[in-house]
C-alpha atoms as a PDB file:
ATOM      1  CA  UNK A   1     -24.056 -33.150  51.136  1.00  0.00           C
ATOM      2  CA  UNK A   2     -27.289 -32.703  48.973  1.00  0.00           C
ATOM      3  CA  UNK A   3     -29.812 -34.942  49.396  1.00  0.00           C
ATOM      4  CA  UNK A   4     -30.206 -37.247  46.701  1.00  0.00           C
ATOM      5  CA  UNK A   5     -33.939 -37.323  46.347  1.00  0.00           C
ATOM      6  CA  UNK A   6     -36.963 -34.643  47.228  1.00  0.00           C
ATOM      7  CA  UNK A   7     -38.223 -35.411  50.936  1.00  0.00           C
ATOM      8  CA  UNK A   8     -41.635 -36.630  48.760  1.00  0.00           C
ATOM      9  CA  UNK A   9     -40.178 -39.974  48.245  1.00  0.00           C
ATOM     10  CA  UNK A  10     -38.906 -40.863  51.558  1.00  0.00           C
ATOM     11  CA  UNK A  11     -42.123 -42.845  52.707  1.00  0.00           C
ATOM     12  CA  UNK A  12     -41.757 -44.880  49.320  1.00  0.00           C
ATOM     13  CA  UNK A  13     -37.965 -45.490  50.234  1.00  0.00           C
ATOM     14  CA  UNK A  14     -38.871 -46.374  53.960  1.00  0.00           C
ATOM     15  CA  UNK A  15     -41.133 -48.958  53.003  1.00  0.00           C
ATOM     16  CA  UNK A  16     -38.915 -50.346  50.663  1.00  0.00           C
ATOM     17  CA  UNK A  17     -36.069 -50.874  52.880  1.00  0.00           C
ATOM     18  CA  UNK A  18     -38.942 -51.596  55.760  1.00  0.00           C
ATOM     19  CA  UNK A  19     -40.311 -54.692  53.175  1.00  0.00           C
ATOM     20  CA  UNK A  20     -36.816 -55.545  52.099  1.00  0.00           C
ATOM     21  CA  UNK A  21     -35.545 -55.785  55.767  1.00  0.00           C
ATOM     22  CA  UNK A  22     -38.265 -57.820  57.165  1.00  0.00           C
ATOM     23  CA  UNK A  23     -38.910 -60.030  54.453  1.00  0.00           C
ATOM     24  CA  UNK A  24     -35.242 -61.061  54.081  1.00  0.00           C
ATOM     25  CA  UNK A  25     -34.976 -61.743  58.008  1.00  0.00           C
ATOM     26  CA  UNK A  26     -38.298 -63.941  58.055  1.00  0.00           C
ATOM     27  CA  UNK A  27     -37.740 -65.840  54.838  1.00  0.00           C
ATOM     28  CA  UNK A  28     -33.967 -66.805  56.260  1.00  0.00           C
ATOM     29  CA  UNK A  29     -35.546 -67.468  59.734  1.00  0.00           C
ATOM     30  CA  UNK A  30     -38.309 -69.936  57.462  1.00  0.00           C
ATOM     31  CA  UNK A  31     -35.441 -71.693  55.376  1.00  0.00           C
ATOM     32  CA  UNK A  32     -32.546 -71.992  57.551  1.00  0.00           C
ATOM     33  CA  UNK A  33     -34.224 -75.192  59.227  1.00  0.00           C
ATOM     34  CA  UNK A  34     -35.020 -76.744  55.470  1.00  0.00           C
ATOM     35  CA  UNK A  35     -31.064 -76.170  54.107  1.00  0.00           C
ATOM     36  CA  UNK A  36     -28.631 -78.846  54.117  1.00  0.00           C
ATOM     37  CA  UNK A  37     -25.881 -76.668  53.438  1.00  0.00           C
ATOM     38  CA  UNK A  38     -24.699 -73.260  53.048  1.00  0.00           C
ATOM     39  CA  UNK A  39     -25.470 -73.125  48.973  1.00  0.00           C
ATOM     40  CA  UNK A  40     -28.806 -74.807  49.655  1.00  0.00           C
ATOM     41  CA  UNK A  41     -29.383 -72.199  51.805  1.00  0.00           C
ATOM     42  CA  UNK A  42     -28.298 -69.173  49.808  1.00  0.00           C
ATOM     43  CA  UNK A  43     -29.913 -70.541  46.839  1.00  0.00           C
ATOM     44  CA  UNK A  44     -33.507 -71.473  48.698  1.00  0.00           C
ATOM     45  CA  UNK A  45     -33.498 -67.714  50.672  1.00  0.00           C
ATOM     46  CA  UNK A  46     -33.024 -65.902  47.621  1.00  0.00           C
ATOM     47  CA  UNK A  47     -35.799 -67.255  45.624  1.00  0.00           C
ATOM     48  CA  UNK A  48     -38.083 -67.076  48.598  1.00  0.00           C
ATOM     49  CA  UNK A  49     -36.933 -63.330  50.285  1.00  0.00           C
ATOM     50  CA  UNK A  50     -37.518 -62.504  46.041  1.00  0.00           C
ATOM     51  CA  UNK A  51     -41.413 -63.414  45.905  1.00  0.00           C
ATOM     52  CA  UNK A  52     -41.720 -62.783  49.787  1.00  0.00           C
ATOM     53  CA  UNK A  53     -40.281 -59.197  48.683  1.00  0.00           C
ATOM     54  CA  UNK A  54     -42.289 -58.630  45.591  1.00  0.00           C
ATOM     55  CA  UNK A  55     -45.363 -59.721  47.437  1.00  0.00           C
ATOM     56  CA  UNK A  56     -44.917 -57.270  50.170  1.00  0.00           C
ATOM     57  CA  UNK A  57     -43.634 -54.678  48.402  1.00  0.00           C
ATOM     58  CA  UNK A  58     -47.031 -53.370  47.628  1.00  0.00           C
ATOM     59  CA  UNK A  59     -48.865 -54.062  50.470  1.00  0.00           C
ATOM     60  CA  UNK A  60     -46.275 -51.822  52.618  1.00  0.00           C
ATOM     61  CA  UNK A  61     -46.715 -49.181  50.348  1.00  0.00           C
ATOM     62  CA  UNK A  62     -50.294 -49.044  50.153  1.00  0.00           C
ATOM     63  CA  UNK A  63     -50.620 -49.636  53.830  1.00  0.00           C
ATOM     64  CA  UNK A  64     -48.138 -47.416  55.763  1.00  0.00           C
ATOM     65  CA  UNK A  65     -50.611 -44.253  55.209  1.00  0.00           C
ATOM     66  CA  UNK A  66     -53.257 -45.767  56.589  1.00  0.00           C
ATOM     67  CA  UNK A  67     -51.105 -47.508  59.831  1.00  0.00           C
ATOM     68  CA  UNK A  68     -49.246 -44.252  60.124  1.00  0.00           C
ATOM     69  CA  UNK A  69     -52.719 -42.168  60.383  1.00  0.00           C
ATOM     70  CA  UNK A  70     -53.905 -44.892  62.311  1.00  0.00           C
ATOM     71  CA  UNK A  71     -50.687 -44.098  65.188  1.00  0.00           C
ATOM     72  CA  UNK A  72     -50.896 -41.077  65.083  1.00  0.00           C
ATOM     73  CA  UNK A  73     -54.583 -40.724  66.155  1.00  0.00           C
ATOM     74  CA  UNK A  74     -53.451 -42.864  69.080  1.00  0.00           C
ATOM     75  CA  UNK A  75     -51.361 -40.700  70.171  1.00  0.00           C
ATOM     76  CA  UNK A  76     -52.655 -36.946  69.070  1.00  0.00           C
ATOM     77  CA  UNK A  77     -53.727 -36.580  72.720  1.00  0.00           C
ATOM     78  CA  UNK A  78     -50.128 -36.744  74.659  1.00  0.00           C
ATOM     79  CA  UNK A  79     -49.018 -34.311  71.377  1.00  0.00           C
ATOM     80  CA  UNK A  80     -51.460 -31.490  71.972  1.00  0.00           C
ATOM     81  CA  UNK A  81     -50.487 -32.082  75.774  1.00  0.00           C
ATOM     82  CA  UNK A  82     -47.057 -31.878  75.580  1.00  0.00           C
ATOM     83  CA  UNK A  83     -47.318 -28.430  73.985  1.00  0.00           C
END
């Protein structure tokens, strides 16, 4: 199978599954204990994963360069060893 996009793109699809992921997982973790019943709670965690997602969105993208430079520094020295 071909892949669907050039490899440029996959850090911008990583870090919009990454944001996605994590956002929907803390915002149901944040509203579960505020829900009264199952609709309350569907209803509530949508609007909130929606603005937790758009707000992250763009902070994961523009970060993840810098964090992944930032790892791999830490760990250049076991690379050019295990060569």
């Amino acid at each position: 199978m071909a892949p669907l996009l050039p490899y440029r793109y996959a850090p911008y699809a990583y870090g919009i599954l990454q944001a996605a992921i994590t956002t929907a997982v803390a915002t149901a973790i944040a509203i579960y204990p505020l829900a009264h019943s199952a609709m309350e709670f569907v209803e509530r965690w949508m609007i909130a994963w929606g603005i937790a997602w758009l707000t992250m969105l763009p902070v994961v993208l523009v970060a993840a360069p810098f964090i992944q430079r930032a790892v791999m520094r830490l760990f250049e020295a076991d690379r050019k060893a295990d060569r």
